[in-house]
N, C-alpha and C. Protein backbone atom coordinates (compact mmCIF):
# COMPACT_ATOMS: atom_id res chain seq x y z
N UNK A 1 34.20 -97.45 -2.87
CA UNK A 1 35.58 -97.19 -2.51
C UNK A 1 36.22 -98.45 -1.92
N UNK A 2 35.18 -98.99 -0.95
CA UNK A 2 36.10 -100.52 -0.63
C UNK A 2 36.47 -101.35 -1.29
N UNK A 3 35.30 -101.34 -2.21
CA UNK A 3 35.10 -102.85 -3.19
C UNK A 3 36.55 -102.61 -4.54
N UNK A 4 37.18 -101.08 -4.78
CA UNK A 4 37.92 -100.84 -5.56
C UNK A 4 39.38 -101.19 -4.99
N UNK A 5 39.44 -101.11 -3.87
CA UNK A 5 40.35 -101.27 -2.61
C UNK A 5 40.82 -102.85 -2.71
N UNK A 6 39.65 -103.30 -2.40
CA UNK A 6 39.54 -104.83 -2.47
C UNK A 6 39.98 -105.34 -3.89
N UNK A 7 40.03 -105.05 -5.12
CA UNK A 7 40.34 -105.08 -6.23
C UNK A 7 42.08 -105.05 -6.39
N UNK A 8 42.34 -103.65 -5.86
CA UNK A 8 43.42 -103.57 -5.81
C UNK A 8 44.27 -104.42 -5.24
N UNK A 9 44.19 -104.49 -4.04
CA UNK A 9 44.65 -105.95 -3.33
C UNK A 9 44.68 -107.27 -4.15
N UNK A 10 43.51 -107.93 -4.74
CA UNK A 10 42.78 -108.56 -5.29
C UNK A 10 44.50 -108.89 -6.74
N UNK A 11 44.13 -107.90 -7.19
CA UNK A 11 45.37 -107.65 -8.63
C UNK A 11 46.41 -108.21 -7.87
N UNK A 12 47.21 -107.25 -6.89
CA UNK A 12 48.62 -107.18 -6.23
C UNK A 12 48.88 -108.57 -5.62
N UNK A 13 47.67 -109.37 -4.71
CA UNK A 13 48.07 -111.21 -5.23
C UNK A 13 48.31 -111.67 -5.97
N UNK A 14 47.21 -111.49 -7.17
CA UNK A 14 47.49 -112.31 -8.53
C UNK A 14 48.81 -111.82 -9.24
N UNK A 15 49.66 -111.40 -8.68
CA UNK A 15 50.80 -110.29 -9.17
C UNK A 15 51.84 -111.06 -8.29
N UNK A 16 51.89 -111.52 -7.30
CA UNK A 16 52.76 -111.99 -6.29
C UNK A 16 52.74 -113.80 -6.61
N UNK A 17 51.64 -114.06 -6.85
CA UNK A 17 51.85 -115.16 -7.57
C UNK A 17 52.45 -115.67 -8.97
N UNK A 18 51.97 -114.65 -9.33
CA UNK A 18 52.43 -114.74 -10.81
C UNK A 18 53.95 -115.11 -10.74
N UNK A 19 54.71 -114.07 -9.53
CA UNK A 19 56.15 -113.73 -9.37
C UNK A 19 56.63 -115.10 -8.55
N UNK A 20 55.64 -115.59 -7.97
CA UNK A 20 56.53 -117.68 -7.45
C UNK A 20 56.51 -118.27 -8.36
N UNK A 21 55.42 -117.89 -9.55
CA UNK A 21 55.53 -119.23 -10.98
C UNK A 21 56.50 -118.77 -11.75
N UNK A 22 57.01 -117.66 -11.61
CA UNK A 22 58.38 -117.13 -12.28
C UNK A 22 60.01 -117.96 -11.69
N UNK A 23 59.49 -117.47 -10.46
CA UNK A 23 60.56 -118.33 -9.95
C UNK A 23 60.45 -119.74 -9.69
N UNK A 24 59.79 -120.68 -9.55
CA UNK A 24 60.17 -121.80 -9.91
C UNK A 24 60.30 -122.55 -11.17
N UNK A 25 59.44 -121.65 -11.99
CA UNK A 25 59.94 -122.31 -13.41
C UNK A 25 61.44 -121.37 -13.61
N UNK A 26 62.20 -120.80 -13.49
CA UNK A 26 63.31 -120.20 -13.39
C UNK A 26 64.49 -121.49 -12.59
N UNK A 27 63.98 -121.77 -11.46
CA UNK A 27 64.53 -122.59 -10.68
C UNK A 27 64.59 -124.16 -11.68
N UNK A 28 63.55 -124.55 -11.64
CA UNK A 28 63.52 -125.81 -13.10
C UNK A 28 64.21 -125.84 -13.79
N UNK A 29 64.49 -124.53 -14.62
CA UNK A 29 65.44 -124.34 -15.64
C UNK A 29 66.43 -124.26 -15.07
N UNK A 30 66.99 -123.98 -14.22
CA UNK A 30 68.38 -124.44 -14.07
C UNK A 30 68.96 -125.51 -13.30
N UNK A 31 67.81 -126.26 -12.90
CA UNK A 31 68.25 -127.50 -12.49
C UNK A 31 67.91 -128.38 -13.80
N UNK A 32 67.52 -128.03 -14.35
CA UNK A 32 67.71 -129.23 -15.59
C UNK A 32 68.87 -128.68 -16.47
N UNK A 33 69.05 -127.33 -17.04
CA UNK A 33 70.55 -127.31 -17.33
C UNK A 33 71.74 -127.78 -16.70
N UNK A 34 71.64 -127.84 -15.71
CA UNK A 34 72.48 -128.14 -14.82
C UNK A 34 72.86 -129.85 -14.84
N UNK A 35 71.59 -130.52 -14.32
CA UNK A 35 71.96 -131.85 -13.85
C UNK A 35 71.58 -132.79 -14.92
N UNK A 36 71.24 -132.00 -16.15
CA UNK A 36 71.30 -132.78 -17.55
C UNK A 36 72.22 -132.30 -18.47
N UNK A 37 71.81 -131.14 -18.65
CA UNK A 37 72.93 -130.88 -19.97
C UNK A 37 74.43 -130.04 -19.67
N UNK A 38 74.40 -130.38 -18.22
CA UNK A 38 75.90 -130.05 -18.38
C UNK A 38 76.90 -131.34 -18.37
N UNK A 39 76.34 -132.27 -17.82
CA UNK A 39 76.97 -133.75 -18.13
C UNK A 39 77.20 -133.99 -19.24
N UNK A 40 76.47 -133.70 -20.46
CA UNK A 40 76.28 -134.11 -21.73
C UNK A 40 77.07 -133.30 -22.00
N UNK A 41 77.41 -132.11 -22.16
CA UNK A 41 78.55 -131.52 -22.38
C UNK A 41 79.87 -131.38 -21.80
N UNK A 42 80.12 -132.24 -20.37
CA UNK A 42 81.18 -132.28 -19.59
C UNK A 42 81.81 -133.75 -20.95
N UNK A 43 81.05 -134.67 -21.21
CA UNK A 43 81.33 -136.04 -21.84
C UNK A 43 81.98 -135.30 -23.34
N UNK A 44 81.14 -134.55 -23.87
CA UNK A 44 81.56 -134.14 -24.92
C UNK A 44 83.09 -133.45 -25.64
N UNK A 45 83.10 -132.98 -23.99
CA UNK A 45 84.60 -131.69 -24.08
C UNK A 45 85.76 -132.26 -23.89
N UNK A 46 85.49 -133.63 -22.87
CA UNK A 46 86.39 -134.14 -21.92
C UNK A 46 86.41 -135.23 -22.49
N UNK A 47 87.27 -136.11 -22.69
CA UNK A 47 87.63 -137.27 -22.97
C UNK A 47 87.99 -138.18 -21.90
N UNK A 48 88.12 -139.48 -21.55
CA UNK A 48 88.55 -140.20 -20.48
C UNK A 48 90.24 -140.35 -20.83
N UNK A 49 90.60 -139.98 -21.84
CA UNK A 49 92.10 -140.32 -21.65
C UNK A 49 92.77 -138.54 -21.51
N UNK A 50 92.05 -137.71 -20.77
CA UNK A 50 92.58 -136.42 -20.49
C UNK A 50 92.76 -136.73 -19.02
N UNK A 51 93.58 -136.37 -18.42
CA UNK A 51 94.21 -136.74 -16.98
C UNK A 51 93.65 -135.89 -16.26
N UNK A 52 92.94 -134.73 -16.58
CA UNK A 52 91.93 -134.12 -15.26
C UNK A 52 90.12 -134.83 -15.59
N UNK A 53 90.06 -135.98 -16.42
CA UNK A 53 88.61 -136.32 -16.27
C UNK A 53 88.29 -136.67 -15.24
N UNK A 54 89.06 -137.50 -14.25
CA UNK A 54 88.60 -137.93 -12.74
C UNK A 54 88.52 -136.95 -11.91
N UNK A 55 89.22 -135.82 -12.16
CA UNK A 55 89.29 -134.79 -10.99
C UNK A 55 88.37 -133.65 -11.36
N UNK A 56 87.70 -133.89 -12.32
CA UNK A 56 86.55 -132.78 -13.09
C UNK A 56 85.58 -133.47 -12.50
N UNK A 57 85.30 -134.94 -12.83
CA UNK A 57 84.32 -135.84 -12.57
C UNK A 57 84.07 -135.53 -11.13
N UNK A 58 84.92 -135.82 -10.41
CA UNK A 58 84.39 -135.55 -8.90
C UNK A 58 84.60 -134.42 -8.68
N UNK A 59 84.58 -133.25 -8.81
CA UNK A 59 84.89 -131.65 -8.85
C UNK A 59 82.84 -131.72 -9.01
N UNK A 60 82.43 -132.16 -10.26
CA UNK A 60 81.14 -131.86 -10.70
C UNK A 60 80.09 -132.60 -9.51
N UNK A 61 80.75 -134.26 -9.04
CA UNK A 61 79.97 -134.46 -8.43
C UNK A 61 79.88 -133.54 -7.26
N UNK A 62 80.70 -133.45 -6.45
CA UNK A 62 80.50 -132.21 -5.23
C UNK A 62 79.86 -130.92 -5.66
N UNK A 63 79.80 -130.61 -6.61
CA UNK A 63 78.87 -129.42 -6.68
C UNK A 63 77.74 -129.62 -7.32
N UNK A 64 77.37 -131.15 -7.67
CA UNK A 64 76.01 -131.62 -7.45
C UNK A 64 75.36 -131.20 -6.15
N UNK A 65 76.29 -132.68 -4.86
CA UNK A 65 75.34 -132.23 -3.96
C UNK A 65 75.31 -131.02 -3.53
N UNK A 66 76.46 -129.87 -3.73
CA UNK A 66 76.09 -128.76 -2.78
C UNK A 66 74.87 -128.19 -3.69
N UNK A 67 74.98 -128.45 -5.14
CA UNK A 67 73.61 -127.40 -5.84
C UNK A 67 72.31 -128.00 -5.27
N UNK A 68 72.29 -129.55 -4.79
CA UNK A 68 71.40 -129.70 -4.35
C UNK A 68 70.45 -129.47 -2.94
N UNK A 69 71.74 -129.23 -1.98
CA UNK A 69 71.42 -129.04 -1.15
C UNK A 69 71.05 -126.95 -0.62
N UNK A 70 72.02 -126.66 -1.31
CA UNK A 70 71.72 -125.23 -1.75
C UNK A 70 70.20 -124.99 -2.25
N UNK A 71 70.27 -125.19 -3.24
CA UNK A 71 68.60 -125.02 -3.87
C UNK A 71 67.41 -125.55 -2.58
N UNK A 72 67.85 -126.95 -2.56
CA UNK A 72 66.34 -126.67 -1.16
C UNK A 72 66.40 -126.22 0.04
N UNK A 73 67.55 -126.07 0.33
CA UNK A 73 67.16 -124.97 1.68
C UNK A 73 66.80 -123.43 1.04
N UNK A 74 67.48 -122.95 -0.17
CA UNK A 74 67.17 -121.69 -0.48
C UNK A 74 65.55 -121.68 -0.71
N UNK A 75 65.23 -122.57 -1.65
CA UNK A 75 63.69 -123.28 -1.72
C UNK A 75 62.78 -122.76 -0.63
N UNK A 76 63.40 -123.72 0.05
CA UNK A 76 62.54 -123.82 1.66
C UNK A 76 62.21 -122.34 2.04
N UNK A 77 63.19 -122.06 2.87
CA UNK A 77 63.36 -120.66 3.39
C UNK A 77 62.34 -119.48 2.53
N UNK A 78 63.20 -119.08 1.04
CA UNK A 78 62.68 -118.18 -0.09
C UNK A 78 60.60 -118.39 0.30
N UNK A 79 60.57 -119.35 -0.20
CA UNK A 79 59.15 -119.66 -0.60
C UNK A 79 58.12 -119.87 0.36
N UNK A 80 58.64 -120.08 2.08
CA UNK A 80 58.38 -119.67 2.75
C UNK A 80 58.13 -118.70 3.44
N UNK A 81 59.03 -117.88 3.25
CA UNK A 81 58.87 -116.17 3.34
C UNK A 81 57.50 -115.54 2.17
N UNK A 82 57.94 -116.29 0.87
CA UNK A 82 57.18 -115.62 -0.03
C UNK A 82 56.01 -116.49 0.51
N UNK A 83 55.24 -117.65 1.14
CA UNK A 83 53.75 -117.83 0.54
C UNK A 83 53.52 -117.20 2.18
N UNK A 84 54.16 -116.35 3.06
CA UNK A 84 53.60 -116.46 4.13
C UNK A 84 53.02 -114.56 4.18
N UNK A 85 54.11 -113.93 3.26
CA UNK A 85 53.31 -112.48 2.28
C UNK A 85 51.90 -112.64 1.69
N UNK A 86 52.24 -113.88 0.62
CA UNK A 86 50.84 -113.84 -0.18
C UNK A 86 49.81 -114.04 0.41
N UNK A 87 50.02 -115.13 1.72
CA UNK A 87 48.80 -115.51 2.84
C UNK A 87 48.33 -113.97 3.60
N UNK A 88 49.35 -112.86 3.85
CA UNK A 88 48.82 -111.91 4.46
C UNK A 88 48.14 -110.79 3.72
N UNK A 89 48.22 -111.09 2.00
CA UNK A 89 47.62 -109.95 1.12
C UNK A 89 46.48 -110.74 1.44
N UNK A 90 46.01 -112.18 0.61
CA UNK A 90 44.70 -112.82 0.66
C UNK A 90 43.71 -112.04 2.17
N UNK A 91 44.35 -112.49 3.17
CA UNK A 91 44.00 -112.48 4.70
C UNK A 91 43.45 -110.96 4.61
N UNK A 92 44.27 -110.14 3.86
CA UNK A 92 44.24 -108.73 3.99
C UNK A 92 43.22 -108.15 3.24
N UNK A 93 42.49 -108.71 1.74
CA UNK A 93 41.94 -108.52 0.95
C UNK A 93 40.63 -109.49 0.91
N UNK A 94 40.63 -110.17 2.25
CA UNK A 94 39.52 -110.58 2.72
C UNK A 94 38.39 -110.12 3.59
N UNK A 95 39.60 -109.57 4.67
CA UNK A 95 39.24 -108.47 5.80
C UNK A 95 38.87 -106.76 5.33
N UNK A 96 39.15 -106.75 3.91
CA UNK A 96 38.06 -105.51 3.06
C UNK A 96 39.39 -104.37 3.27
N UNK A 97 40.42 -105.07 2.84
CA UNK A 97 41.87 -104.04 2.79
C UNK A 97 42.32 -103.24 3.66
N UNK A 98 41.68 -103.78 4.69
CA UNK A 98 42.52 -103.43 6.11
C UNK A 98 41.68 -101.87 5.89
N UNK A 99 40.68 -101.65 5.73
CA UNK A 99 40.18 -100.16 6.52
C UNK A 99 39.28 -100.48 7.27
């Protein structure tokens, strides 16, 4: 009965992890859409002789840095919360599932 216990636990980590490699490859992907191919398509749409290219241009840069600074504190915080769960299933499924 323990050792099935312990299993269970055992799964429900490998399940919680699974769910951070979701989200940072999620997170990846949209920082590379973002800080690659939306440039490449800002150049494409926009021409330099359209009279809002300077004010798009710096419109995009400011919501560079805020995406950047956004993402790692959300980063931080998020993934902190999440590895400090997964540390208490491990912890938990060490100690023979808490019975």
């Amino acid at each position: 009965m323990k050792n099935s216990h312990i299993n269970e636990n055992a799964y429900e980590t490998c399940d919680y992890i699974k769910k951070k490699h979701r989200i940072l490859i999620s997170t990846v992907a949209i920082i590379v859409l973002f800080y690659i191919l939306f440039p490449i398509m800002l150049t494409n749409f926009i021409s330099e002789q359209n009279k809002y290219f300077l004010p798009l241009a710096w419109g995009y840069i400011l919501i560079l840095f805020l995406l950047t600074w956004g993402i790692g504190i959300w980063h931080y915080f998020f993934m902190k919360r999440f590895n400090r769960s997964i540390e208490e299933r491990v912890k938990q499924t060490n100690e023979g599932g808490g019975q």
